[in-house]
PDB file of N, CA and C in Angstrom:
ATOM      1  N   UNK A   1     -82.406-131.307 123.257  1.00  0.00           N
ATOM      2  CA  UNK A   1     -83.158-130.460 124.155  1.00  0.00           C
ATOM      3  C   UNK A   1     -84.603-130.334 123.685  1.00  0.00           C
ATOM      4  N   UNK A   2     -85.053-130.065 122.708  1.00  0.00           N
ATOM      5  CA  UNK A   2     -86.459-130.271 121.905  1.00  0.00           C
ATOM      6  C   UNK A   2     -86.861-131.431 121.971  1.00  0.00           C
ATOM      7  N   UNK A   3     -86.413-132.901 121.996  1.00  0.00           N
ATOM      8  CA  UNK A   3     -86.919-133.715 122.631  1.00  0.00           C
ATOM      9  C   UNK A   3     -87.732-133.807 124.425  1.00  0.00           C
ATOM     10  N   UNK A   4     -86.357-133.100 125.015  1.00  0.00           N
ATOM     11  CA  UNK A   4     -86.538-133.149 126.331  1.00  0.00           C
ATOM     12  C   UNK A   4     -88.028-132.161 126.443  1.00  0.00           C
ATOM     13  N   UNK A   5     -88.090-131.235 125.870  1.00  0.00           N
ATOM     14  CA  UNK A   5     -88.937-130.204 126.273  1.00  0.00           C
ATOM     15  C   UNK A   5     -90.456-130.618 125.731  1.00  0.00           C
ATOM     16  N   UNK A   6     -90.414-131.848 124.270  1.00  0.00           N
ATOM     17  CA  UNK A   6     -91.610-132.012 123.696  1.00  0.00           C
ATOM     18  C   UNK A   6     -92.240-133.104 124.883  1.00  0.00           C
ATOM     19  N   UNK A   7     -91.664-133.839 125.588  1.00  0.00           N
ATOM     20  CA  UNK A   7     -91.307-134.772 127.154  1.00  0.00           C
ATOM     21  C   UNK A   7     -92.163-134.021 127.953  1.00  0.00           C
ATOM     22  N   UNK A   8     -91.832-132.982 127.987  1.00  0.00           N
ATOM     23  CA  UNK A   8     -92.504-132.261 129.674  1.00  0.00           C
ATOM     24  C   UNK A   8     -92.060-131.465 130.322  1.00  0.00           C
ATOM     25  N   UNK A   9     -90.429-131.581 130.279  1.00  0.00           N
ATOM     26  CA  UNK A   9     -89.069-131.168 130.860  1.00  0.00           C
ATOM     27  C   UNK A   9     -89.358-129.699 130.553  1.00  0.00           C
ATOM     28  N   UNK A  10     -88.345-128.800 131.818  1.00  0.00           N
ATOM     29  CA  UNK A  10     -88.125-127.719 131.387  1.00  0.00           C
ATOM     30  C   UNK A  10     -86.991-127.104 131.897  1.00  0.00           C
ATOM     31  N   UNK A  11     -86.406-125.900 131.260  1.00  0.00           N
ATOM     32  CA  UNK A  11     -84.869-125.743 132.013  1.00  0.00           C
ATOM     33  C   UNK A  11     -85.117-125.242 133.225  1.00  0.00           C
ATOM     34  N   UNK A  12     -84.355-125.106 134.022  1.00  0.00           N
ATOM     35  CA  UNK A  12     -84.210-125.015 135.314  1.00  0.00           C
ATOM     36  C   UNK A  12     -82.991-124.362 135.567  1.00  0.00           C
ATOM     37  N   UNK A  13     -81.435-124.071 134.994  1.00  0.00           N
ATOM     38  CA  UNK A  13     -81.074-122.982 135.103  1.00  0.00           C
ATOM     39  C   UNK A  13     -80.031-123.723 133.734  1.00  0.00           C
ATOM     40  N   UNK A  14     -79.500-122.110 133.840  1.00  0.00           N
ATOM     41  CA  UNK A  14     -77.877-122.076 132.549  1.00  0.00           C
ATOM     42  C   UNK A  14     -77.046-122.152 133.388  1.00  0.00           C
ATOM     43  N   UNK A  15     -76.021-123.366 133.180  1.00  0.00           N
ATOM     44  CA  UNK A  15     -74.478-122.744 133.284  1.00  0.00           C
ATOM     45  C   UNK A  15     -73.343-122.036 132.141  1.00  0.00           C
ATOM     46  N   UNK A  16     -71.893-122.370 132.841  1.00  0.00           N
ATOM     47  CA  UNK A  16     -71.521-121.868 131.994  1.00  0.00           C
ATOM     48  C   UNK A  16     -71.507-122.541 130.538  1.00  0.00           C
ATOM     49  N   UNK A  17     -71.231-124.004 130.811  1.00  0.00           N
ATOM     50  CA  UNK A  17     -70.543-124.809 130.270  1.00  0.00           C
ATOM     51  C   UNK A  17     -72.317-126.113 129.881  1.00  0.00           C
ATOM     52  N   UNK A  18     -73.264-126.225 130.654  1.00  0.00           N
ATOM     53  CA  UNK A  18     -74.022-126.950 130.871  1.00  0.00           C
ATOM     54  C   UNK A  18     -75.247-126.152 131.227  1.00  0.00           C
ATOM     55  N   UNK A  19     -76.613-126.814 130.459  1.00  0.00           N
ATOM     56  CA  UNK A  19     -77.929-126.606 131.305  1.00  0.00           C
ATOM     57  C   UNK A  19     -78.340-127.616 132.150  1.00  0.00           C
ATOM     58  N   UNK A  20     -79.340-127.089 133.128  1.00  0.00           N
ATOM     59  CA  UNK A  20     -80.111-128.184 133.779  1.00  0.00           C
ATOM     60  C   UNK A  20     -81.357-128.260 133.502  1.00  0.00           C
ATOM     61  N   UNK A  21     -81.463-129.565 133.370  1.00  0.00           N
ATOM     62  CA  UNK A  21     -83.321-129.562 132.562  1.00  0.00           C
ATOM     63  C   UNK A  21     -84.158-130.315 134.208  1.00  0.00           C
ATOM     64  N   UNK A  22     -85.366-129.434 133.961  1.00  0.00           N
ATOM     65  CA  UNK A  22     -85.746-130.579 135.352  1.00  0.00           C
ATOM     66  C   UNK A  22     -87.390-131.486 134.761  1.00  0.00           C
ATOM     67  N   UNK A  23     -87.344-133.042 135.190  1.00  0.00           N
ATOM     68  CA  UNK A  23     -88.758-133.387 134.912  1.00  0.00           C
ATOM     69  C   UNK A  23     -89.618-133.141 136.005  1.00  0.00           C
ATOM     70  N   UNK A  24     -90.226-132.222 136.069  1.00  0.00           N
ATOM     71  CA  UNK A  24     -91.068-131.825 137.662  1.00  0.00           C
ATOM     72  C   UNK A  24     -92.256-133.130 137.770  1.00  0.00           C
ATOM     73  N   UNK A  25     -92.496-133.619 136.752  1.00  0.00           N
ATOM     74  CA  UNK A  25     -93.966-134.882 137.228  1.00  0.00           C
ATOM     75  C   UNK A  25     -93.155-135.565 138.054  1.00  0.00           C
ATOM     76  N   UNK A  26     -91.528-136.123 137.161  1.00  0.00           N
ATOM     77  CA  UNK A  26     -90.898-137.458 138.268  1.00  0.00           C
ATOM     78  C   UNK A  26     -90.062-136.765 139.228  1.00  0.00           C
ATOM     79  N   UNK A  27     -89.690-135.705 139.385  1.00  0.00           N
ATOM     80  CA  UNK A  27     -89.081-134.937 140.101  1.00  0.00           C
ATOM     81  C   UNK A  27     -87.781-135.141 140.340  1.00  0.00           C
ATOM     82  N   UNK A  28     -87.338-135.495 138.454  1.00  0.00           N
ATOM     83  CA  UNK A  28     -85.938-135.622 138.471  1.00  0.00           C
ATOM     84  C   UNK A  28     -84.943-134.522 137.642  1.00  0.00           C
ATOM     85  N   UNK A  29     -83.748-134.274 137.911  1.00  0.00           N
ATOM     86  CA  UNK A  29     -83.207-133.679 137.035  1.00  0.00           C
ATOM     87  C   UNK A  29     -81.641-133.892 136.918  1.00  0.00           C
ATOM     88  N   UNK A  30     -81.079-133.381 135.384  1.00  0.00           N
ATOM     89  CA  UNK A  30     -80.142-133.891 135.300  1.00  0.00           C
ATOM     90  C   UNK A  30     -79.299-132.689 134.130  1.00  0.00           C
ATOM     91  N   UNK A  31     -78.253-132.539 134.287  1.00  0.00           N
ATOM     92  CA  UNK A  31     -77.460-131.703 133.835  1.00  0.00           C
ATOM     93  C   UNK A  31     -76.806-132.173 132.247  1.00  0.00           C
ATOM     94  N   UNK A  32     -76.963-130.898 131.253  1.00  0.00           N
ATOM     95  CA  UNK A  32     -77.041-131.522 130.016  1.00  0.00           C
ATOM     96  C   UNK A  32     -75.665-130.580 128.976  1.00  0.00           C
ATOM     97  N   UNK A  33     -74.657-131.248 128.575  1.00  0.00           N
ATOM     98  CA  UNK A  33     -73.549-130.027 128.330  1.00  0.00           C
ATOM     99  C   UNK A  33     -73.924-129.731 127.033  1.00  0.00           C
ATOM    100  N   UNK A  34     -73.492-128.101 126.300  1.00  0.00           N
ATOM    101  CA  UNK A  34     -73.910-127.849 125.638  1.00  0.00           C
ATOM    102  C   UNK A  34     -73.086-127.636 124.289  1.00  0.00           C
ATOM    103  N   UNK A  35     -73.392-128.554 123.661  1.00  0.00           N
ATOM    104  CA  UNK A  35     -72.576-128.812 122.404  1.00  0.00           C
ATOM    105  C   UNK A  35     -73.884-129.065 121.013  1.00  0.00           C
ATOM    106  N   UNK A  36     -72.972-128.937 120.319  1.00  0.00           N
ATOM    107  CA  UNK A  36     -74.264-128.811 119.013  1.00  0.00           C
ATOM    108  C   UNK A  36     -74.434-130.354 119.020  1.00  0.00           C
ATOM    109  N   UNK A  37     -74.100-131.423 119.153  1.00  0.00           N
ATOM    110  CA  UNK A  37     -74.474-133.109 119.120  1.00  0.00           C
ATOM    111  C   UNK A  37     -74.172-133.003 120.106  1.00  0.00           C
ATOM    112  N   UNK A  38     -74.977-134.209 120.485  1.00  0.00           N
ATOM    113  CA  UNK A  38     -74.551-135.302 121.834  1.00  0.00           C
ATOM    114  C   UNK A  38     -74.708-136.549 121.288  1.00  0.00           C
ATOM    115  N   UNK A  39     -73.851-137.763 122.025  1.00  0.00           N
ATOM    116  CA  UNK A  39     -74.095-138.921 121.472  1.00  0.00           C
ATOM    117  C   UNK A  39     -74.984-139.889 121.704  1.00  0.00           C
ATOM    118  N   UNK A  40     -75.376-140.901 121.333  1.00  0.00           N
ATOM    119  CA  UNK A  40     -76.559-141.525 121.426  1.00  0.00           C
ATOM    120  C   UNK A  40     -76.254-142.280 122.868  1.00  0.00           C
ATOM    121  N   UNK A  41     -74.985-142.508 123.375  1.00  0.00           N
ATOM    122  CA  UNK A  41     -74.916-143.003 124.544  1.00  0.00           C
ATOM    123  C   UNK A  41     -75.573-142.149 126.405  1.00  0.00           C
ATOM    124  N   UNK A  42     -75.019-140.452 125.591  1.00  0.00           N
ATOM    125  CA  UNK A  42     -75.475-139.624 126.712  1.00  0.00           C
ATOM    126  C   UNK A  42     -76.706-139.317 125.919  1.00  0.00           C
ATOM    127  N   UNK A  43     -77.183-139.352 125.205  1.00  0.00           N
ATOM    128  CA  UNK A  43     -78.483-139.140 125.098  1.00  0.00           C
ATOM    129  C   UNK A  43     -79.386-139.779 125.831  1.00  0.00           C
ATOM    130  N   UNK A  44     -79.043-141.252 125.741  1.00  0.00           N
ATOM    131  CA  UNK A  44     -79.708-142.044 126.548  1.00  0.00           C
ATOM    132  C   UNK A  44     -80.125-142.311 128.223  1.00  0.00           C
ATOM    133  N   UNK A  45     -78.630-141.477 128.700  1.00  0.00           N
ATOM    134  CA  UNK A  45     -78.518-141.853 129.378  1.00  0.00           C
ATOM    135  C   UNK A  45     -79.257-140.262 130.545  1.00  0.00           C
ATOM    136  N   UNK A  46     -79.288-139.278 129.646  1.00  0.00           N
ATOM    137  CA  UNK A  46     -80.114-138.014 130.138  1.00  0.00           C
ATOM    138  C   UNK A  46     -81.213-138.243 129.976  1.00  0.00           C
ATOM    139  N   UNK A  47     -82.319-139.319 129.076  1.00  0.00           N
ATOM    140  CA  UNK A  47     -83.482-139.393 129.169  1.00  0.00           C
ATOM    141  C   UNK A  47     -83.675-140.257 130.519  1.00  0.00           C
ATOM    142  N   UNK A  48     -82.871-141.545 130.443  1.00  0.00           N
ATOM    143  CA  UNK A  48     -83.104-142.486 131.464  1.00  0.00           C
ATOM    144  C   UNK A  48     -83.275-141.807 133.401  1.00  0.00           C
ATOM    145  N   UNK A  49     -82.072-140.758 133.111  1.00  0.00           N
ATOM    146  CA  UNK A  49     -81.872-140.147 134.718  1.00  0.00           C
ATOM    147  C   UNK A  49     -83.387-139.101 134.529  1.00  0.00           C
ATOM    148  N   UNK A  50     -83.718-139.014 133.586  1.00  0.00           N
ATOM    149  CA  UNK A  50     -84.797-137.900 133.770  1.00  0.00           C
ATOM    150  C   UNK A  50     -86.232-138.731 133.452  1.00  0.00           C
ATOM    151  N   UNK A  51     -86.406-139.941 133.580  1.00  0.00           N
ATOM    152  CA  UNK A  51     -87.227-140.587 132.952  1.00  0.00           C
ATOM    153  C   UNK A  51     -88.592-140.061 132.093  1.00  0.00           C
ATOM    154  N   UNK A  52     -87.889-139.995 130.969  1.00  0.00           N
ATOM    155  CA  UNK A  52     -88.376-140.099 130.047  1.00  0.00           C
ATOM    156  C   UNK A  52     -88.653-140.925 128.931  1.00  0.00           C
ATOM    157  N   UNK A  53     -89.002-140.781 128.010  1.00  0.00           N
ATOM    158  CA  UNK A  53     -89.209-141.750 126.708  1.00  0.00           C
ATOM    159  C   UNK A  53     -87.467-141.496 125.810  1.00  0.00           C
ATOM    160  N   UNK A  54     -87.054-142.738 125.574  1.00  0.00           N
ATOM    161  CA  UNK A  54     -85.392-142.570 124.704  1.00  0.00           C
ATOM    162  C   UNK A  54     -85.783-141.971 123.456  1.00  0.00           C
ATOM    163  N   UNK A  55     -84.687-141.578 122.944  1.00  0.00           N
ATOM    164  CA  UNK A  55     -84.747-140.863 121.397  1.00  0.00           C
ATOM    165  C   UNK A  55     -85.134-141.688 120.715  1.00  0.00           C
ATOM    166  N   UNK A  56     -86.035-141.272 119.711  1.00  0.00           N
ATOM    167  CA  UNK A  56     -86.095-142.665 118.796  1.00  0.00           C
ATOM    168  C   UNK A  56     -85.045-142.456 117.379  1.00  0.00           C
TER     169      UNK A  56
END
């Protein structure tokens, strides 16, 4: 999420289980579950739907 947010991104609401981050420049957004890791596969794959820059 500190990636997403150093990006541009910002939340857009809480669920219970999941946030939603939105990129307002590309006017995309994408739902992010909330666990202390995520893996490098959904990592990737929440920057890509939100286009952004991948984790390095």
């Amino acid at each position: 999420m500190r990636h997403l947010r150093n990006q541009g991104c910002e939340p857009l609401r809480e669920g219970g289980s999941q946030s939603v981050y939105v990129n307002r420049a590309a006017g995309k957004a994408s739902a992010i579950p909330r666990h202390r890791e995520i893996n490098d596969f959904l990592a990737h794959k929440i920057c890509k739907d939100l286009q952004v820059l991948l984790v390095p």
